[in-house]
Each structure stands twice: as C-alpha cells, then as structure tokens.
PDB file of N, CA and C in Angstrom:
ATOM      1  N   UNK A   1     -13.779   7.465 -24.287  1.00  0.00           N
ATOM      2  CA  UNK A   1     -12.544   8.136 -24.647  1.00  0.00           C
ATOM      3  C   UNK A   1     -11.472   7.881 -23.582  1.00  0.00           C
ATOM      4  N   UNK A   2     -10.334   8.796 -23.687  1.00  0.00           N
ATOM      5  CA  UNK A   2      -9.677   8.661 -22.581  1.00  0.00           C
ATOM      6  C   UNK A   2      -9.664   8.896 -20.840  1.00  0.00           C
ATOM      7  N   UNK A   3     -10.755   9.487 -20.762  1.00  0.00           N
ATOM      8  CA  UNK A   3     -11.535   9.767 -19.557  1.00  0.00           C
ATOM      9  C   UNK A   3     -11.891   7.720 -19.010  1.00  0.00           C
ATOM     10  N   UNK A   4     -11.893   7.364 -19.345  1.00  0.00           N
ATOM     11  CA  UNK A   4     -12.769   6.003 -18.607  1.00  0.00           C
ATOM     12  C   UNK A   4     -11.664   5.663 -17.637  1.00  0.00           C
ATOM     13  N   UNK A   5     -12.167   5.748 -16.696  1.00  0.00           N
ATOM     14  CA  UNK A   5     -11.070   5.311 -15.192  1.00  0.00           C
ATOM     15  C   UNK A   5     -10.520   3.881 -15.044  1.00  0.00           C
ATOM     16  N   UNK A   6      -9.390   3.067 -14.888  1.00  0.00           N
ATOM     17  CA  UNK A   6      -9.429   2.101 -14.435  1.00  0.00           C
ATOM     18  C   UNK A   6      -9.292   1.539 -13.231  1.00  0.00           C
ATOM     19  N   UNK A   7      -9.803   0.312 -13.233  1.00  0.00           N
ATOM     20  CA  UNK A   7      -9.300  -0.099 -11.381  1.00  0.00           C
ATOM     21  C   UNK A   7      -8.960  -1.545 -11.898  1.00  0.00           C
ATOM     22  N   UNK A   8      -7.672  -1.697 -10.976  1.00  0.00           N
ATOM     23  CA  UNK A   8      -6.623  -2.999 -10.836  1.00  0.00           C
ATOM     24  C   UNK A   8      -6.515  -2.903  -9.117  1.00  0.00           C
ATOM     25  N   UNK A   9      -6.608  -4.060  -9.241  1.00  0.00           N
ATOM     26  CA  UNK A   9      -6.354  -4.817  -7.575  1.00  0.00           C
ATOM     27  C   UNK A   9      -5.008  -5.860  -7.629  1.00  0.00           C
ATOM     28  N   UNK A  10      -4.331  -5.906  -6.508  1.00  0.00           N
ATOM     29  CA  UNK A  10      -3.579  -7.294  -6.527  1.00  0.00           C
ATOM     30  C   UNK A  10      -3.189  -7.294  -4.950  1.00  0.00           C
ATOM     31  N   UNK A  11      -3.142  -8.954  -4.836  1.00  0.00           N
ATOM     32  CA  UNK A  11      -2.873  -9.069  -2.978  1.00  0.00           C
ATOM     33  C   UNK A  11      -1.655  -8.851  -3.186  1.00  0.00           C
ATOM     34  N   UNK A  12      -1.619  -8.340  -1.789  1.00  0.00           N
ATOM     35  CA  UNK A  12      -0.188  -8.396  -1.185  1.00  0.00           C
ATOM     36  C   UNK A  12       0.066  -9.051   0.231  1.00  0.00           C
ATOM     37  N   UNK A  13       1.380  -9.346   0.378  1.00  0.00           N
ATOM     38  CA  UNK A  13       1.309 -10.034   1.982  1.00  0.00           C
ATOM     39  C   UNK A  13       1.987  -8.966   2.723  1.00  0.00           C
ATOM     40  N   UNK A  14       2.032  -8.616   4.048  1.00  0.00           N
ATOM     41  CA  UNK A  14       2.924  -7.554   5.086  1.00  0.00           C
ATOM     42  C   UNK A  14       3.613  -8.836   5.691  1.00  0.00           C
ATOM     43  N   UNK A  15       5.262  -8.620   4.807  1.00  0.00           N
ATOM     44  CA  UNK A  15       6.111  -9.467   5.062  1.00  0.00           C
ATOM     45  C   UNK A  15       7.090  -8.976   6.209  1.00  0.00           C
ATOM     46  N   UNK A  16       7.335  -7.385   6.963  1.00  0.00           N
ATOM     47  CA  UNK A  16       7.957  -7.131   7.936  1.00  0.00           C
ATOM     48  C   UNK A  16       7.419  -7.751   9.161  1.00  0.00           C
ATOM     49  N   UNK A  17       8.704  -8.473   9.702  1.00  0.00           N
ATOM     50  CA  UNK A  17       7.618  -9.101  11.010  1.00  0.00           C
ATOM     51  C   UNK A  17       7.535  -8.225  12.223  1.00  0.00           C
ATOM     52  N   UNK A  18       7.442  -6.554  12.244  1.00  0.00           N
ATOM     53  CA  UNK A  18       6.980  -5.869  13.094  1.00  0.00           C
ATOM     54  C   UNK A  18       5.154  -5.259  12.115  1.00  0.00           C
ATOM     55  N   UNK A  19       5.305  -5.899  11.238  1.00  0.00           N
ATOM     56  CA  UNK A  19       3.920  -5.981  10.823  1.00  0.00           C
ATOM     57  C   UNK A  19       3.835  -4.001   9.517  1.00  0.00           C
ATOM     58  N   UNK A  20       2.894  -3.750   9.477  1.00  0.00           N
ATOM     59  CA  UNK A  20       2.814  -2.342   8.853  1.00  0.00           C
ATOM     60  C   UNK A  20       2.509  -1.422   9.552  1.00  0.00           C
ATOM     61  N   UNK A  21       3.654  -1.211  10.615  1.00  0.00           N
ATOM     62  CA  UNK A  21       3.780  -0.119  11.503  1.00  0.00           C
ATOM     63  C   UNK A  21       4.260   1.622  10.954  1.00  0.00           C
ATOM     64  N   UNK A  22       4.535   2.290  11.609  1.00  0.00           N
ATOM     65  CA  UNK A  22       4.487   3.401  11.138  1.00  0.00           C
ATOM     66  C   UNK A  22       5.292   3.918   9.871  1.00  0.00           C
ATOM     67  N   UNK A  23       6.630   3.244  10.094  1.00  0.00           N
ATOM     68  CA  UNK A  23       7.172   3.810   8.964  1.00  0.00           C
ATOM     69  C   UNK A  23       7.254   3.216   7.558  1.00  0.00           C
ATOM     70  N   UNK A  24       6.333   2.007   7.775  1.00  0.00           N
ATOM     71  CA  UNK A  24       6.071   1.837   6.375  1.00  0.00           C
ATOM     72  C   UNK A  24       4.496   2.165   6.181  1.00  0.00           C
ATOM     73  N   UNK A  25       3.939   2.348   7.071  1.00  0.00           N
ATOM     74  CA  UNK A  25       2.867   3.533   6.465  1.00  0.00           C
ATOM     75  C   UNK A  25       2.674   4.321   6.236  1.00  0.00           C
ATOM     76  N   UNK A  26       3.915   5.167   6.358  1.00  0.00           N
ATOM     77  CA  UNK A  26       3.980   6.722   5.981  1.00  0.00           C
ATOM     78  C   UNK A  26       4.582   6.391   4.342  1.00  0.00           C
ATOM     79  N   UNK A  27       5.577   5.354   4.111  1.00  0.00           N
ATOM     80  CA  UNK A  27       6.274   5.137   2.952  1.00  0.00           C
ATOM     81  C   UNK A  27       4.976   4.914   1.979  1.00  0.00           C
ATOM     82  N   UNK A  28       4.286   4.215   2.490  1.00  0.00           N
ATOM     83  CA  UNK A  28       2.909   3.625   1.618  1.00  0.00           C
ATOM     84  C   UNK A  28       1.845   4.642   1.350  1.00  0.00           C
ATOM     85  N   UNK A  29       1.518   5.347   2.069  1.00  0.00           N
ATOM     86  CA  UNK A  29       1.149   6.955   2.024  1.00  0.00           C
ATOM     87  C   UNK A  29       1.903   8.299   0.929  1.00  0.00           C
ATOM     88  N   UNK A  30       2.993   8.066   1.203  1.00  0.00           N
ATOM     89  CA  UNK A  30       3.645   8.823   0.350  1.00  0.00           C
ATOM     90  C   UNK A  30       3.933   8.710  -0.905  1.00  0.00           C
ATOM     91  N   UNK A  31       3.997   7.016  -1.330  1.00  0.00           N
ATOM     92  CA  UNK A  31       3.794   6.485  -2.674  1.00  0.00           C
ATOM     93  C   UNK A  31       2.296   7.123  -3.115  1.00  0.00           C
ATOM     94  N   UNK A  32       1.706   6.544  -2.674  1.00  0.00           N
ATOM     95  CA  UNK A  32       0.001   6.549  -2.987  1.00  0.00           C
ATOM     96  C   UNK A  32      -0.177   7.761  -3.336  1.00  0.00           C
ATOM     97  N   UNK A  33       0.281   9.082  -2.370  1.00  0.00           N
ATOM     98  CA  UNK A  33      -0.281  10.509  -2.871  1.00  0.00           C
ATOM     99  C   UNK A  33       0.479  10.945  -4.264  1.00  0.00           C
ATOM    100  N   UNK A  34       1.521  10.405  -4.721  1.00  0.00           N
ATOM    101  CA  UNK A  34       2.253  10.665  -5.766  1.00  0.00           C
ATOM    102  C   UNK A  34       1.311  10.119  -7.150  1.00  0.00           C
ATOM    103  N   UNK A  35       0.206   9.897  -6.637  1.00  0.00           N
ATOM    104  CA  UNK A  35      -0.714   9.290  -8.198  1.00  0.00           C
ATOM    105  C   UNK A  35      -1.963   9.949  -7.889  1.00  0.00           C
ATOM    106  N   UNK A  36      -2.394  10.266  -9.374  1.00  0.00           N
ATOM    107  CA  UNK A  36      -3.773  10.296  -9.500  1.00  0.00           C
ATOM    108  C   UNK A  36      -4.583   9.591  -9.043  1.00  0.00           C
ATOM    109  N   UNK A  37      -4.729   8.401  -9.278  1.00  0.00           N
ATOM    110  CA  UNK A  37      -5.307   7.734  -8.792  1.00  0.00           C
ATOM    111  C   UNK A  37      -6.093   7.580  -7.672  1.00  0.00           C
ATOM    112  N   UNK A  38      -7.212   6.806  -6.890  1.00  0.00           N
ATOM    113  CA  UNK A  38      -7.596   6.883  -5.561  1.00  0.00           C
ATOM    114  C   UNK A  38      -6.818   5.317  -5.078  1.00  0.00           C
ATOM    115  N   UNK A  39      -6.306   5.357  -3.998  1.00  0.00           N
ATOM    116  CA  UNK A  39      -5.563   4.293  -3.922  1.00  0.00           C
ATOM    117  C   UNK A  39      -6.367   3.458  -2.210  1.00  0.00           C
ATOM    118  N   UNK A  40      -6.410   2.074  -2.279  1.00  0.00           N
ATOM    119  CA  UNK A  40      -7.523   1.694  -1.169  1.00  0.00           C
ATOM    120  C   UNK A  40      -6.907   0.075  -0.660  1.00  0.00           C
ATOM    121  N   UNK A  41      -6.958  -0.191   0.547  1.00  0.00           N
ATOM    122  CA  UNK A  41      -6.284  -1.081   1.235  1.00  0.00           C
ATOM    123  C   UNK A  41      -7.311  -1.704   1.393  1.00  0.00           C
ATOM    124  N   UNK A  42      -7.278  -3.146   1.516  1.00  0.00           N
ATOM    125  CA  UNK A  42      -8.710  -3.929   1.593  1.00  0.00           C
ATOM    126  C   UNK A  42      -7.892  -5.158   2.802  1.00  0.00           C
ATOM    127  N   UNK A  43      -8.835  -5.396   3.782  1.00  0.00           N
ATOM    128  CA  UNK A  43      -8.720  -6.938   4.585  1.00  0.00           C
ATOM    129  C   UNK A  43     -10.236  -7.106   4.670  1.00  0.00           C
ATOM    130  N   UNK A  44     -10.165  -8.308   5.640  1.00  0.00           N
ATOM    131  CA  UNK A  44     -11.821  -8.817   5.295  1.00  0.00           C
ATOM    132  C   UNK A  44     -12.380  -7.598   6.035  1.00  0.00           C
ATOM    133  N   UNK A  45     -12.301  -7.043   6.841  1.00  0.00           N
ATOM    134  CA  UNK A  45     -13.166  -5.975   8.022  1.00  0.00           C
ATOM    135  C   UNK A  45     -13.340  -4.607   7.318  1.00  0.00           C
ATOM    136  N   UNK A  46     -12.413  -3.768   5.975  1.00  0.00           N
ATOM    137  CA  UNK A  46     -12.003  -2.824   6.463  1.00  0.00           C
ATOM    138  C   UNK A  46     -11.834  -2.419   4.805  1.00  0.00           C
ATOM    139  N   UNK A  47     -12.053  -1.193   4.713  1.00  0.00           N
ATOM    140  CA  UNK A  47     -11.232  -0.180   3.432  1.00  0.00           C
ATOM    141  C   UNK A  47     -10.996   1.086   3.754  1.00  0.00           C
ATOM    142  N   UNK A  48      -9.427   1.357   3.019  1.00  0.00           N
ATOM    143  CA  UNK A  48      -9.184   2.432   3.555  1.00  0.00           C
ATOM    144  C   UNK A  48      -8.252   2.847   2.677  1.00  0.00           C
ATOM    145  N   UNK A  49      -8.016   4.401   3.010  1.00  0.00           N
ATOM    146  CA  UNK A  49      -7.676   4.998   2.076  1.00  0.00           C
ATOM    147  C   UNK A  49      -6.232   5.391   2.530  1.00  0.00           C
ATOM    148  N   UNK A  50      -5.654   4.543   1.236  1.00  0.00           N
ATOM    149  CA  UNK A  50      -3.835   4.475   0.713  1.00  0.00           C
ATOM    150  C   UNK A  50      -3.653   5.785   1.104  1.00  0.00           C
ATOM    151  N   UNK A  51      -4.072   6.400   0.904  1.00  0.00           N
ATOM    152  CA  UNK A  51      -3.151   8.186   0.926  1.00  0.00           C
ATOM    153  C   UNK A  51      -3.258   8.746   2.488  1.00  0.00           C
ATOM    154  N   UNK A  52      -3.840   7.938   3.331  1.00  0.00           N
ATOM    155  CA  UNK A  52      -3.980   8.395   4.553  1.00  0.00           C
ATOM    156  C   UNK A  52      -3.282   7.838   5.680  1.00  0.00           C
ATOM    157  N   UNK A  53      -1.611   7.928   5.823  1.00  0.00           N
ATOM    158  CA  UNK A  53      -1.451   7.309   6.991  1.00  0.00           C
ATOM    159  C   UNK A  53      -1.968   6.629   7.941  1.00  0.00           C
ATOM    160  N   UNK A  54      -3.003   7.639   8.890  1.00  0.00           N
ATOM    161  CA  UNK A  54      -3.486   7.063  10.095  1.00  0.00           C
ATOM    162  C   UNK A  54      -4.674   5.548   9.507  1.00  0.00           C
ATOM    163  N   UNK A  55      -4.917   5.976   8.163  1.00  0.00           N
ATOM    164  CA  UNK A  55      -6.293   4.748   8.386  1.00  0.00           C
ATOM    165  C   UNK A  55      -5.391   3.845   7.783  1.00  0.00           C
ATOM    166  N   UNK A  56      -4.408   4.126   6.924  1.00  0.00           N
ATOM    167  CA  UNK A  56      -3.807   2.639   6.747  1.00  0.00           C
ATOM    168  C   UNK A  56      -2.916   1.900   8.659  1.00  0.00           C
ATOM    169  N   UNK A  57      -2.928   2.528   9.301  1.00  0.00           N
ATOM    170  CA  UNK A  57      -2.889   2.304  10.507  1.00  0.00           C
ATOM    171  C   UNK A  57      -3.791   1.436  11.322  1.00  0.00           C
ATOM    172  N   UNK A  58      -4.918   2.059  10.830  1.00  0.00           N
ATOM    173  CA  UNK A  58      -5.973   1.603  11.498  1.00  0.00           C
ATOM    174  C   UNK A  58      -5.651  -0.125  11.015  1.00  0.00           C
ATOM    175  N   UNK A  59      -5.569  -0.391   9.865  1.00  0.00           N
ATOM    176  CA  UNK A  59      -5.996  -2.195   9.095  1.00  0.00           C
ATOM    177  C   UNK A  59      -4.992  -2.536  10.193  1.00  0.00           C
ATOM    178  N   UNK A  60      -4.153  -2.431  11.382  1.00  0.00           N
ATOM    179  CA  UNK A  60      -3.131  -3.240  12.440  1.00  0.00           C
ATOM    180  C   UNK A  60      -2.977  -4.647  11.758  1.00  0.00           C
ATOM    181  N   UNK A  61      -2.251  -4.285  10.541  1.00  0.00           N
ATOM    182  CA  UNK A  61      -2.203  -5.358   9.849  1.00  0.00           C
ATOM    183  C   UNK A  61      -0.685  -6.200   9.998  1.00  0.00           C
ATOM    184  N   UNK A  62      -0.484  -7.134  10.821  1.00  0.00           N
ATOM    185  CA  UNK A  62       0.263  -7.939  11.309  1.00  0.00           C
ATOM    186  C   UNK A  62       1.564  -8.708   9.935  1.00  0.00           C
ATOM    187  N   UNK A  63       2.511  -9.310  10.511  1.00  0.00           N
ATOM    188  CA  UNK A  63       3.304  -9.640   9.700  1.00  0.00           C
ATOM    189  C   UNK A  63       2.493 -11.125   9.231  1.00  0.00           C
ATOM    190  N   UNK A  64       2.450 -11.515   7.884  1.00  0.00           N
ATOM    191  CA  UNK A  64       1.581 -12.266   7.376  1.00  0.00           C
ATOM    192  C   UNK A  64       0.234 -11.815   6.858  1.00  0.00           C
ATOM    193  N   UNK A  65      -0.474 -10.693   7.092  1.00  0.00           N
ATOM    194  CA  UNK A  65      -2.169 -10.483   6.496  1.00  0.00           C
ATOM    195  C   UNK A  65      -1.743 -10.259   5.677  1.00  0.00           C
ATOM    196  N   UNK A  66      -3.006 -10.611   4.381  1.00  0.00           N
ATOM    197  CA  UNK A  66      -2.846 -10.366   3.274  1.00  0.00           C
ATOM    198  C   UNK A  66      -3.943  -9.385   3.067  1.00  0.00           C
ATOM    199  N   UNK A  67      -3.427  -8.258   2.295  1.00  0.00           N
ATOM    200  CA  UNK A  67      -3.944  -7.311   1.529  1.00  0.00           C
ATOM    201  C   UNK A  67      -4.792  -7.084   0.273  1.00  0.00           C
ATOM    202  N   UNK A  68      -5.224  -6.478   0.014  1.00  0.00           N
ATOM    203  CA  UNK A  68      -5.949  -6.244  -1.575  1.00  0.00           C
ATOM    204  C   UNK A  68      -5.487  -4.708  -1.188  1.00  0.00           C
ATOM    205  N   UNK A  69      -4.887  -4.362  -2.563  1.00  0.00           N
ATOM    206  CA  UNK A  69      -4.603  -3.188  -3.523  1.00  0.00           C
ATOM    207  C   UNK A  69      -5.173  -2.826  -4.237  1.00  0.00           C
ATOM    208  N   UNK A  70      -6.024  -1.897  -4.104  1.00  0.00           N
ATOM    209  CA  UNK A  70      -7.076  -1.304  -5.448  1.00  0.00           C
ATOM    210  C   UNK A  70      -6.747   0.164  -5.789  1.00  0.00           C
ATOM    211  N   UNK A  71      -6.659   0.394  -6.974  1.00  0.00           N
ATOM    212  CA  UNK A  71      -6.174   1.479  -7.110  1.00  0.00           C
ATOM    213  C   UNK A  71      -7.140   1.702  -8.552  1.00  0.00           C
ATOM    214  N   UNK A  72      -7.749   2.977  -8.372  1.00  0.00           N
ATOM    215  CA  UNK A  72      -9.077   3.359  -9.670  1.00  0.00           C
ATOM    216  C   UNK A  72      -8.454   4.782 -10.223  1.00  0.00           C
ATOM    217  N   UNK A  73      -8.089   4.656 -11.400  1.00  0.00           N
ATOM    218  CA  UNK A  73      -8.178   6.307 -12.045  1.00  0.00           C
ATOM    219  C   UNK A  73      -7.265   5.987 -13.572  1.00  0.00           C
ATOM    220  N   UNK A  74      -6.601   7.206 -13.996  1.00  0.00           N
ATOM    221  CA  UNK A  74      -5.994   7.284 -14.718  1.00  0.00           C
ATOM    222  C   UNK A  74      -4.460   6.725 -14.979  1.00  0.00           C
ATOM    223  N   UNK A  75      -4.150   6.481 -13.846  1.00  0.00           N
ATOM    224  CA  UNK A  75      -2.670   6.334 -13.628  1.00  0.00           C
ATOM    225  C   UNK A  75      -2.761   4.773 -12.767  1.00  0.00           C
ATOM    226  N   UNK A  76      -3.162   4.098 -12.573  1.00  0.00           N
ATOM    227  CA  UNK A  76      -3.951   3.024 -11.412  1.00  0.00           C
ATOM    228  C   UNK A  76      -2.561   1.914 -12.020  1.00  0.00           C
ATOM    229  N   UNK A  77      -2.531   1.657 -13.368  1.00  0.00           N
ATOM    230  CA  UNK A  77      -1.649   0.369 -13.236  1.00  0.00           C
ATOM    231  C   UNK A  77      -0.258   0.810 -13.202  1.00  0.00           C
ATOM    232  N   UNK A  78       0.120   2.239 -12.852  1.00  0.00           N
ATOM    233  CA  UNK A  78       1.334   2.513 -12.715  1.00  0.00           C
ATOM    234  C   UNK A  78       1.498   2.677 -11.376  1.00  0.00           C
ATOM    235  N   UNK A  79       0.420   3.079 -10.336  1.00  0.00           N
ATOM    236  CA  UNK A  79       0.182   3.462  -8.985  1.00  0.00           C
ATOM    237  C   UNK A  79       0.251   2.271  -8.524  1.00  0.00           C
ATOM    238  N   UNK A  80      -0.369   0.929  -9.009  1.00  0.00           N
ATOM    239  CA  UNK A  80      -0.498  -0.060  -8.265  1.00  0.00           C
ATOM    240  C   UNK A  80       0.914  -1.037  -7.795  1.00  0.00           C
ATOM    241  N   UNK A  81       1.387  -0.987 -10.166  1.00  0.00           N
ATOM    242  CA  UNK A  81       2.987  -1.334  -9.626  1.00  0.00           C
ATOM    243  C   UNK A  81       4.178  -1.016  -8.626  1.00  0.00           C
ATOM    244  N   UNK A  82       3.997   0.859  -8.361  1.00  0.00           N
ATOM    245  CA  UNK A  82       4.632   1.012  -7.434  1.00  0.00           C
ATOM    246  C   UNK A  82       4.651   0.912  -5.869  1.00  0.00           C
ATOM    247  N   UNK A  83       3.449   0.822  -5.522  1.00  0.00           N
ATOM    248  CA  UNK A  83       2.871   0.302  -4.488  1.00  0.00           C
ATOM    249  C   UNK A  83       3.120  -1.468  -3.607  1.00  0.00           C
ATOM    250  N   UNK A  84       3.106  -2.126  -5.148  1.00  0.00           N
ATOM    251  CA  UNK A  84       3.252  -3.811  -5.182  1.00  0.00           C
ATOM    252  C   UNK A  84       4.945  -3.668  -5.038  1.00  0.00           C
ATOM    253  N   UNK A  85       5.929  -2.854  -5.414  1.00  0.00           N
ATOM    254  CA  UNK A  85       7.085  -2.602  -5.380  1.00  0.00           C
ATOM    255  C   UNK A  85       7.212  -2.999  -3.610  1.00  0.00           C
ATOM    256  N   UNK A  86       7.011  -1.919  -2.933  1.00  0.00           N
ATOM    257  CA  UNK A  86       6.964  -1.333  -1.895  1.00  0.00           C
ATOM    258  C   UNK A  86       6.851  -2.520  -0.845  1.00  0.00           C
ATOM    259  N   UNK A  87       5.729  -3.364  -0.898  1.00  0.00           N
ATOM    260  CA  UNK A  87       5.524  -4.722  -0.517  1.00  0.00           C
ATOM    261  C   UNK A  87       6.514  -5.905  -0.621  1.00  0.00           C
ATOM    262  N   UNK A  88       6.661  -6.003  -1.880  1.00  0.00           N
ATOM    263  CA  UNK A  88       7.763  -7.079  -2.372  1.00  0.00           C
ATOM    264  C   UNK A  88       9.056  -7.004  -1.912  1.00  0.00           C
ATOM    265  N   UNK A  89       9.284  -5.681  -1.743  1.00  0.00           N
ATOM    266  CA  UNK A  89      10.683  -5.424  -0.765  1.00  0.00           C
ATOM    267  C   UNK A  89      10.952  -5.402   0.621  1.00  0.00           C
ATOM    268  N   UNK A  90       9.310  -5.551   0.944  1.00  0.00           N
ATOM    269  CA  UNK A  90       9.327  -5.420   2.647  1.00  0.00           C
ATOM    270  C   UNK A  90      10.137  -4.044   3.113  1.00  0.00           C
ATOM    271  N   UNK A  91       9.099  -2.806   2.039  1.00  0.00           N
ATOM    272  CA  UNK A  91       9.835  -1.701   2.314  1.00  0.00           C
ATOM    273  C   UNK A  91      11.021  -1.592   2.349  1.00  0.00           C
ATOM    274  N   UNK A  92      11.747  -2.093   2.323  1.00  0.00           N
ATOM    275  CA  UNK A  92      13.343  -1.906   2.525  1.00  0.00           C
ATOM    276  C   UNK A  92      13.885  -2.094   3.838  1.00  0.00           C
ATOM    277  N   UNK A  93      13.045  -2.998   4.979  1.00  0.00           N
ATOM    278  CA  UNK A  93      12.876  -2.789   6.481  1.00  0.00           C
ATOM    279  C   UNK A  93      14.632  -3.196   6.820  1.00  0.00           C
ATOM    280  N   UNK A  94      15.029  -4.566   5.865  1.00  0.00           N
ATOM    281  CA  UNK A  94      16.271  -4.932   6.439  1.00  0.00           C
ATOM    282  C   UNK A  94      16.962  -3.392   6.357  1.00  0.00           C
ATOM    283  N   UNK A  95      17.351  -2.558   5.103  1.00  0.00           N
ATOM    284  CA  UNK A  95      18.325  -1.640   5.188  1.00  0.00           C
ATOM    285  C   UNK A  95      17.876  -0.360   6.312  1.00  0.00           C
ATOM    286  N   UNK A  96      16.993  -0.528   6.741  1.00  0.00           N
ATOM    287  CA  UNK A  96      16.588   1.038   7.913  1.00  0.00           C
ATOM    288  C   UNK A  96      16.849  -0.048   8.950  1.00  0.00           C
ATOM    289  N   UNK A  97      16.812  -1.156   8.816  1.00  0.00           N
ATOM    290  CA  UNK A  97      17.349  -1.631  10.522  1.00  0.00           C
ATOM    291  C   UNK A  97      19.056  -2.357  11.091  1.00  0.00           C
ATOM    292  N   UNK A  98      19.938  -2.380   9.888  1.00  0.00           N
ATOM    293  CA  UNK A  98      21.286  -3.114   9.249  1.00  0.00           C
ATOM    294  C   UNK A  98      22.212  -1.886   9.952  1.00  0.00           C
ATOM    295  N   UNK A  99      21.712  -0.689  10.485  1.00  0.00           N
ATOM    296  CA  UNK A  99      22.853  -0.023  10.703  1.00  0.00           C
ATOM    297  C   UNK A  99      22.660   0.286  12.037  1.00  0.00           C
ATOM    298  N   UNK A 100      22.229  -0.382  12.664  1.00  0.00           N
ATOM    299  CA  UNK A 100      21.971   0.216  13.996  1.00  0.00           C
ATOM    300  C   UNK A 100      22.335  -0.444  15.130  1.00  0.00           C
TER     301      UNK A 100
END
C-alpha cells in the first residue's frame, strides 16, 4: 500500500572551495530535518546522518569529494531534490560572501 518506503540516492560534488564547512552544514541539516524522510551522506569511509550537523561535519568533505545522497521514506524524492538543489548552487556561497 502506501506505507512502502522509498530510497533514491544521487552523487553530488562539494563545489565551495572552502569545502562543506559549517554554514553549509547547518543549511544541509536544516533542509534534511524539513522531511520525513531519513536523510544519509555517504563517502567511501563514512555514513551519516543528513539531519545532524556535527556528523555531516565529521565527512571533512573538501571542495571536490563526491557524495552519495540517500534519502529512504515517504517524502525521499522530494527530500532528495531539495537537497541536490542545495549542492548545485554551491549553497548560495557566492551571495553570503559578495557583500563583504
């Protein structure tokens, strides 16, 4: 029925070249808790959980690593798009750094 969970993955690259430092891990955190979903960061070493600041911290994932996005539940291919958003824009790093 409608209960059956889904899970969608897709890479992503960390295109800011101060890498996925804090304030786009809080941005990436704050997306993530906005879904049902369970939302999970993948490199070769490591999984961790999207909704948790500090462990998406932990992946010290540099400008260039590439990511896996997995996101499992009810809401997953809407959680994932907005998430893949988030990436593709390089957070928005140029406009938080253009005025300063």
């Amino acid at each position: 029925m409608g209960s059956r969970e889904d899970m969608v993955s897709r890479e992503v690259v960390v295109g800011m070249p101060q890498g996925l430092h804090a304030r786009p891990a809080d941005q990436l955190a704050r997306e993530a808790r906005k879904w049902q979903s369970r939302i999970e960061l993948l490199n070769d070493t490591q999984r961790v959980d999207g909704k948790s600041i500090l462990e998406v911290l932990t992946l010290a994932a540099e400008a260039g690593t590439r990511l896996i996005v997995e996101a499992t539940g009810p809401d997953a291919h809407e959680a994932l798009e907005a998430i893949g958003v988030l990436f593709d824009r390089n957070f928005n790093e140029q406009e938080n750094t253009e005025g300063r």
